[in-house]
C-alpha atoms as a PDB file:
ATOM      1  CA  UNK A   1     110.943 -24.506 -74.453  1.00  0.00           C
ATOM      2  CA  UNK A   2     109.709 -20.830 -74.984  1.00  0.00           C
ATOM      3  CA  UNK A   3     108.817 -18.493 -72.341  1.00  0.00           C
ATOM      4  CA  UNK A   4     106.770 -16.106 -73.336  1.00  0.00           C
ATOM      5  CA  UNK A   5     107.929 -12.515 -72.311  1.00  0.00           C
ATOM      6  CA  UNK A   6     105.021  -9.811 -71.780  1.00  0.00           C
ATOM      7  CA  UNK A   7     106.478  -6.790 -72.342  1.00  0.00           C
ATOM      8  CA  UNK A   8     104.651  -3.400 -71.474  1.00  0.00           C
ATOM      9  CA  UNK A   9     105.070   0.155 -73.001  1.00  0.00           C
ATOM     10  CA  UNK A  10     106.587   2.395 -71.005  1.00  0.00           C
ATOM     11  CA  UNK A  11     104.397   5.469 -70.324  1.00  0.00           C
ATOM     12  CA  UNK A  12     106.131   8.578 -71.598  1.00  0.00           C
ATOM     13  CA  UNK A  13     103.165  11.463 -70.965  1.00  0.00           C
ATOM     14  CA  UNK A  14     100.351  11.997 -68.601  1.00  0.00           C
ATOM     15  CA  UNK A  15      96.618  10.949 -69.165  1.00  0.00           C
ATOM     16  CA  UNK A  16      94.541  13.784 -70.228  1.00  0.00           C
ATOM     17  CA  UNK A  17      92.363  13.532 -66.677  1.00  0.00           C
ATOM     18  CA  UNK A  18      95.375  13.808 -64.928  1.00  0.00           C
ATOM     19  CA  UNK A  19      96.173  17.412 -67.225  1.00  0.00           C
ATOM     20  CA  UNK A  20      92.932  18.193 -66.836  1.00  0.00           C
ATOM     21  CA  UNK A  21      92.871  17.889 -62.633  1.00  0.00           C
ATOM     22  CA  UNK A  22      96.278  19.359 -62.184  1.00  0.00           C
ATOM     23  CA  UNK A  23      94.945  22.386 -64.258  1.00  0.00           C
ATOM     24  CA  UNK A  24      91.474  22.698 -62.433  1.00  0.00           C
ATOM     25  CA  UNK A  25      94.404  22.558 -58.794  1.00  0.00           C
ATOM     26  CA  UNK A  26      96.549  25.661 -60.238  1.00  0.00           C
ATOM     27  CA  UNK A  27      93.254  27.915 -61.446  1.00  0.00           C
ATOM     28  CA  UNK A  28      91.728  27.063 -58.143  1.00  0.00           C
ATOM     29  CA  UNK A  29      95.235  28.157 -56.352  1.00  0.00           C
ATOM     30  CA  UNK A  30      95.595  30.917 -58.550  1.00  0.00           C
ATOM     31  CA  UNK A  31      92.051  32.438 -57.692  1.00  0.00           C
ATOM     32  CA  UNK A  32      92.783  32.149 -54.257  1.00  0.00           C
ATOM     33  CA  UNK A  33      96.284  34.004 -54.196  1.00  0.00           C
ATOM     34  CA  UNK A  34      94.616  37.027 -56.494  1.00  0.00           C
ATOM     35  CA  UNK A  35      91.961  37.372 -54.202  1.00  0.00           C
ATOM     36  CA  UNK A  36      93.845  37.229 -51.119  1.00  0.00           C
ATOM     37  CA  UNK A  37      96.218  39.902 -52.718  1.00  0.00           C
ATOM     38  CA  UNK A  38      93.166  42.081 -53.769  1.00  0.00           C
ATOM     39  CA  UNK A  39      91.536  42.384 -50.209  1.00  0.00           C
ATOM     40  CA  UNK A  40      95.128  42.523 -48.978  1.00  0.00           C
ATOM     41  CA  UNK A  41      95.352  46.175 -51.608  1.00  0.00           C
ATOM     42  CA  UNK A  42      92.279  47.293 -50.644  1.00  0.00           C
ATOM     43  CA  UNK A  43      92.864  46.958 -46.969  1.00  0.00           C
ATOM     44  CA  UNK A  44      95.807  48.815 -47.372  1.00  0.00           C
ATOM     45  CA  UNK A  45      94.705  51.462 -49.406  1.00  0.00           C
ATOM     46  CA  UNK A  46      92.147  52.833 -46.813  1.00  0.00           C
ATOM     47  CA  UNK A  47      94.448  52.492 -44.325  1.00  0.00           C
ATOM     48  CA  UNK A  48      96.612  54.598 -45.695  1.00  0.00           C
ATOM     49  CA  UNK A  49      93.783  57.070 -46.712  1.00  0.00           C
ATOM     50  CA  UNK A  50      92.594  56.479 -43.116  1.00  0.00           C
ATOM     51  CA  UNK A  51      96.255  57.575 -41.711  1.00  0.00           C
ATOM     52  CA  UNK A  52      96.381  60.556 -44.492  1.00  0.00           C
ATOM     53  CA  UNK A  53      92.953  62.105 -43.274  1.00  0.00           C
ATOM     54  CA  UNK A  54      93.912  61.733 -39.832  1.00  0.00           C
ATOM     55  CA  UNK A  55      97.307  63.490 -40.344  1.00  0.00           C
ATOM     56  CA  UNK A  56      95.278  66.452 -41.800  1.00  0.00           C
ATOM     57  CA  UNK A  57      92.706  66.638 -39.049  1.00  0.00           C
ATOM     58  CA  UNK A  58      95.824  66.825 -36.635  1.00  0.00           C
ATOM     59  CA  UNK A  59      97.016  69.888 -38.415  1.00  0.00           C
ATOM     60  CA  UNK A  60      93.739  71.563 -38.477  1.00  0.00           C
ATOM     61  CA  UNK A  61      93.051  70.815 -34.504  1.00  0.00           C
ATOM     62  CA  UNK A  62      96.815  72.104 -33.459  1.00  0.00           C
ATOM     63  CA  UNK A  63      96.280  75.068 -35.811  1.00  0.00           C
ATOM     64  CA  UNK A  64      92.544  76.137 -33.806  1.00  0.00           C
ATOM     65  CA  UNK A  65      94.287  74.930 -30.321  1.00  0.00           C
ATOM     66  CA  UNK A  66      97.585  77.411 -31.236  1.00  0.00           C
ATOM     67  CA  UNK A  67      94.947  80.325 -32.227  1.00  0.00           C
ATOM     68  CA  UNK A  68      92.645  79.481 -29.284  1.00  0.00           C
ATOM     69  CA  UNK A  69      95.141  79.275 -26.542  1.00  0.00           C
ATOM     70  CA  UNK A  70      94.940  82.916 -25.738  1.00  0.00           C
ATOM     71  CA  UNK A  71      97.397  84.629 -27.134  1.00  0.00           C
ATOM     72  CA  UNK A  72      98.900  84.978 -30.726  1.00  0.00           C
ATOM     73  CA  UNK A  73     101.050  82.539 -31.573  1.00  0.00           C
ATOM     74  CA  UNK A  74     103.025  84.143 -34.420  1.00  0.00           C
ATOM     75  CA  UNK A  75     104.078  86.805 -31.624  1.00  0.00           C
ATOM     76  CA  UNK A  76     107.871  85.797 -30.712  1.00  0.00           C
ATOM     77  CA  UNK A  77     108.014  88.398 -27.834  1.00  0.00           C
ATOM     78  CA  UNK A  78     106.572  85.928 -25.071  1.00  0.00           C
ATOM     79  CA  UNK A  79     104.576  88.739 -22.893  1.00  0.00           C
ATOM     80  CA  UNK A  80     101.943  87.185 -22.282  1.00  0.00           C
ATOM     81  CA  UNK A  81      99.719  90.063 -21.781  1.00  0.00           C
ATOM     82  CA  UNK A  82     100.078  91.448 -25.099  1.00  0.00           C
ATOM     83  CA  UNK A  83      98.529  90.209 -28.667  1.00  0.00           C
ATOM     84  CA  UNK A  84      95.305  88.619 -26.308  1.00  0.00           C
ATOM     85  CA  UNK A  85      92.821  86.662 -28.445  1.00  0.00           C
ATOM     86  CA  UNK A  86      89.835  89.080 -28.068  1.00  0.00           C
ATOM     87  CA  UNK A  87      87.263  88.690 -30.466  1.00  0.00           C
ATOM     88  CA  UNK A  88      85.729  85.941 -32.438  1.00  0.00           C
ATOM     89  CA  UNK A  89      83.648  86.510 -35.311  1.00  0.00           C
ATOM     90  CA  UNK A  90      81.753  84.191 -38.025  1.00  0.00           C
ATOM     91  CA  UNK A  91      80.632  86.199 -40.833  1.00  0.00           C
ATOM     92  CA  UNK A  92      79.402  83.246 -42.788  1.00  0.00           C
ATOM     93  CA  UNK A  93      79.013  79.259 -41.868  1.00  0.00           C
ATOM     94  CA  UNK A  94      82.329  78.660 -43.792  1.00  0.00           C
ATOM     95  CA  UNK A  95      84.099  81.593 -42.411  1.00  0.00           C
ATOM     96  CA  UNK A  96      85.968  82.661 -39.037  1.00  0.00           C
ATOM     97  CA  UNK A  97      87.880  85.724 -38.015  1.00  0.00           C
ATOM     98  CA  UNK A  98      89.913  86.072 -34.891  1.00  0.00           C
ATOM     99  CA  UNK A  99      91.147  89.444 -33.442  1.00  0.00           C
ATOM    100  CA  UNK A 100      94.165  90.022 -31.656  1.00  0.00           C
ATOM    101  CA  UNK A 101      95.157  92.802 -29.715  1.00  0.00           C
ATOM    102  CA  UNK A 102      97.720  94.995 -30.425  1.00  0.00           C
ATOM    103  CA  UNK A 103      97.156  98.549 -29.040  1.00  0.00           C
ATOM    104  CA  UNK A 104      95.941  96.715 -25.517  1.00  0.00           C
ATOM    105  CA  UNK A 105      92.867  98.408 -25.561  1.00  0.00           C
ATOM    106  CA  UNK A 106      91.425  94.681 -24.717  1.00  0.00           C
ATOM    107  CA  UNK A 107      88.992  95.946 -27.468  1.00  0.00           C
ATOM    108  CA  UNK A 108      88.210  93.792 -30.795  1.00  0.00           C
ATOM    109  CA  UNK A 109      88.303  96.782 -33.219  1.00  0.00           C
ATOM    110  CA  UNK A 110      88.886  94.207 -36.410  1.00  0.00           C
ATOM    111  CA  UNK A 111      91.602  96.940 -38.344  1.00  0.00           C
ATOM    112  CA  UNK A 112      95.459  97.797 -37.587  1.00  0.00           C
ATOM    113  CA  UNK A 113      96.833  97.957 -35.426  1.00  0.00           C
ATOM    114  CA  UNK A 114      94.905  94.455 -34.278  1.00  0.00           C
ATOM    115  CA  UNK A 115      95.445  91.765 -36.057  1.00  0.00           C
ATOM    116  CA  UNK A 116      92.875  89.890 -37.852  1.00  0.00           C
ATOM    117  CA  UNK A 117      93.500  86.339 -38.859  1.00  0.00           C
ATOM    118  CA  UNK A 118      90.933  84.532 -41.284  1.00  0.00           C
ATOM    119  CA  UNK A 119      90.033  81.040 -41.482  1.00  0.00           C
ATOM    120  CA  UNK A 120      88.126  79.438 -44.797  1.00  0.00           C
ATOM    121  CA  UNK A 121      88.002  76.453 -47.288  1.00  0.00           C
ATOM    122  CA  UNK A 122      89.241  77.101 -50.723  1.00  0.00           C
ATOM    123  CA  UNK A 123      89.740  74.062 -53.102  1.00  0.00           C
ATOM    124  CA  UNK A 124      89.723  71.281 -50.741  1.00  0.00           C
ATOM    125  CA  UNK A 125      92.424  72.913 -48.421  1.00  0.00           C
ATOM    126  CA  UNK A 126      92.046  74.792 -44.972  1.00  0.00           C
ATOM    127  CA  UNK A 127      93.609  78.225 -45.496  1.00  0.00           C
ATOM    128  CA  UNK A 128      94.621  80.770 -42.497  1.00  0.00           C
ATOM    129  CA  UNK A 129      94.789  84.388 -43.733  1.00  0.00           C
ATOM    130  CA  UNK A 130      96.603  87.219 -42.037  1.00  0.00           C
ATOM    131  CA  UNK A 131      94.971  90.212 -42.935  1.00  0.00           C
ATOM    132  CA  UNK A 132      97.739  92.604 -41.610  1.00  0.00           C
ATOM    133  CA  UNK A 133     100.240  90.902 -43.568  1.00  0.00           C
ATOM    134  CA  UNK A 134      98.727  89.505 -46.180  1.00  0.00           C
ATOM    135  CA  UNK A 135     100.157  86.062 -45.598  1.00  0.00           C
ATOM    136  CA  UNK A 136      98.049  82.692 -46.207  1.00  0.00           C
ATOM    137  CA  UNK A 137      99.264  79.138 -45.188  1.00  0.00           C
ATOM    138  CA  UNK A 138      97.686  76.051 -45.902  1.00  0.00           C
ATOM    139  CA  UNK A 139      96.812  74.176 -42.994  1.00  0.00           C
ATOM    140  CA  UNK A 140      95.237  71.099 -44.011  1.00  0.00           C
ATOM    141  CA  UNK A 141      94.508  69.537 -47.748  1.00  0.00           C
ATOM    142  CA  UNK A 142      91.590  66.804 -48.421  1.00  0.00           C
ATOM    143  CA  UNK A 143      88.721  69.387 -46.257  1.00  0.00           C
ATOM    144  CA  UNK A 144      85.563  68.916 -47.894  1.00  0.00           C
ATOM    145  CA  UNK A 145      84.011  71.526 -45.707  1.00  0.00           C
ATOM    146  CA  UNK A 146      84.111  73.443 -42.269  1.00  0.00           C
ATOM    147  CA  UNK A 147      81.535  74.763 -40.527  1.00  0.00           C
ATOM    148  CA  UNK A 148      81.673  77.460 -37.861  1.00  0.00           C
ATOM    149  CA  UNK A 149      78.338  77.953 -35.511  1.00  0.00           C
ATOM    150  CA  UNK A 150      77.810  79.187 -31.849  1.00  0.00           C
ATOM    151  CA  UNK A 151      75.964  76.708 -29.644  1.00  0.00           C
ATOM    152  CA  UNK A 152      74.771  78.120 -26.352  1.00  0.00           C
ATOM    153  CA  UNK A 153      78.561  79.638 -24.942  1.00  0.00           C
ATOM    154  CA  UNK A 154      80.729  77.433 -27.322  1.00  0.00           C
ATOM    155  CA  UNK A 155      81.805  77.700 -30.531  1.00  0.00           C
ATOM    156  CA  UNK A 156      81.313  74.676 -32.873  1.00  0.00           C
ATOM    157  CA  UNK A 157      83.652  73.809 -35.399  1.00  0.00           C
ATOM    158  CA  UNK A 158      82.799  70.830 -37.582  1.00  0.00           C
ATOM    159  CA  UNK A 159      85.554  69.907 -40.361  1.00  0.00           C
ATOM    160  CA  UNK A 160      84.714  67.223 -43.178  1.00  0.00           C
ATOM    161  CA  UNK A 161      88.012  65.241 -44.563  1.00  0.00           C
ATOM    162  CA  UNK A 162      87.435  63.136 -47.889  1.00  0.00           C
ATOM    163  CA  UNK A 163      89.932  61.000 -49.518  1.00  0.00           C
ATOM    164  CA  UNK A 164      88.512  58.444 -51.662  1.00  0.00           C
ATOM    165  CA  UNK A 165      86.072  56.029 -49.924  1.00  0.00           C
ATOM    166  CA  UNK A 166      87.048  57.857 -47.085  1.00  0.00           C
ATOM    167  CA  UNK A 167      85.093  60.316 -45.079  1.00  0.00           C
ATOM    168  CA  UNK A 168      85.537  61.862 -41.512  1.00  0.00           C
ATOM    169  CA  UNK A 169      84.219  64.597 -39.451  1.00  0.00           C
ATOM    170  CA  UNK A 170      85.942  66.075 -36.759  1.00  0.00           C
ATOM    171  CA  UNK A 171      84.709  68.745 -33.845  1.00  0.00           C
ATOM    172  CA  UNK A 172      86.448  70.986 -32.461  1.00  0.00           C
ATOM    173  CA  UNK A 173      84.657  73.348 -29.265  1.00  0.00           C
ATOM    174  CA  UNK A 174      86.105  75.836 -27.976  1.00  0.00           C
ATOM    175  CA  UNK A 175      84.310  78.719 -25.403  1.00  0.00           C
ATOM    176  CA  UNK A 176      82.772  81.579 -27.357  1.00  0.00           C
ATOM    177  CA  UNK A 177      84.209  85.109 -26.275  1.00  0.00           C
END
């Protein structure tokens, strides 16, 4: 007496539906991850232009508070009553001049032995000008523009940071002399 035996083949690959879902799984995984990782990028990106513009703005505000307090700041001598802010003026929107006293007259008289310092926007960067020395520093980089205007007893100074997609304005008021 026979038996009969039923063999099967063994299966050696995988069915083309099952390639064909396991690709459709990794695309749909893949899409996922890239766009996670491109909002992730972006996110990033303007927070660190955010951070960057800020930085500046806090150079620009400690640079007007320094000149503002009262006195100038470059002076190392520490009288107090000597080198007195005394005169503000704005000879154009994107222009200011401060005068400091040096004969203690208590009188702006905008030439030596005062000393002038100059404020202005050249090429995206906040410049302050001594006019006795001739010395400029950069204050701040990424200033789109400043504006200088007296409202009522105040003076009004509007900056404008860019850096990309990124745009702030920051005033700064001070009392007008």
């Amino acid at each position: 007496m026979f038996c009969k035996i039923k063999r099967t083949a063994a299966r050696n690959g995988l069915s083309l539906l099952e390639v064909t879902i396991g690709s459709l799984m990794a695309a749909t995984i893949t899409m996922l991850a890239a766009s996670v990782t491109v909002d992730l990028s972006r996110n990033m990106a303007d927070g660190i232009a955010r951070t960057r513009v800020a930085s500046e703005a806090r150079l620009v505000i400690e640079s007007f508070r320094r000149d503002f307090a009262g006195n100038d700041p470059d002076d190392v001598s520490g009288d107090r009553n000597r080198h007195r802010l005394v005169g503000k003026m704005i000879p154009t929107a994107e222009e200011l001049r401060l005068c400091f006293d040096n004969d203690d007259d208590l009188s702006a008289d905008w030439t030596s032995p005062d000393r002038v310092i100059i404020y202005y926007v050249d090429d995206g960067q906040l410049i302050r000008s001594d006019v006795e020395n001739g010395r400029s520093n950069i204050i701040a980089h990424l200033v789109d523009s400043i504006n200088f205007e007296v409202i009522g007893n105040e003076l009004r100074i509007t900056t404008q940071f860019e850096l990309g997609d990124v745009s702030e304005t920051y005033v700064f008021n001070t009392p007008n002399l």
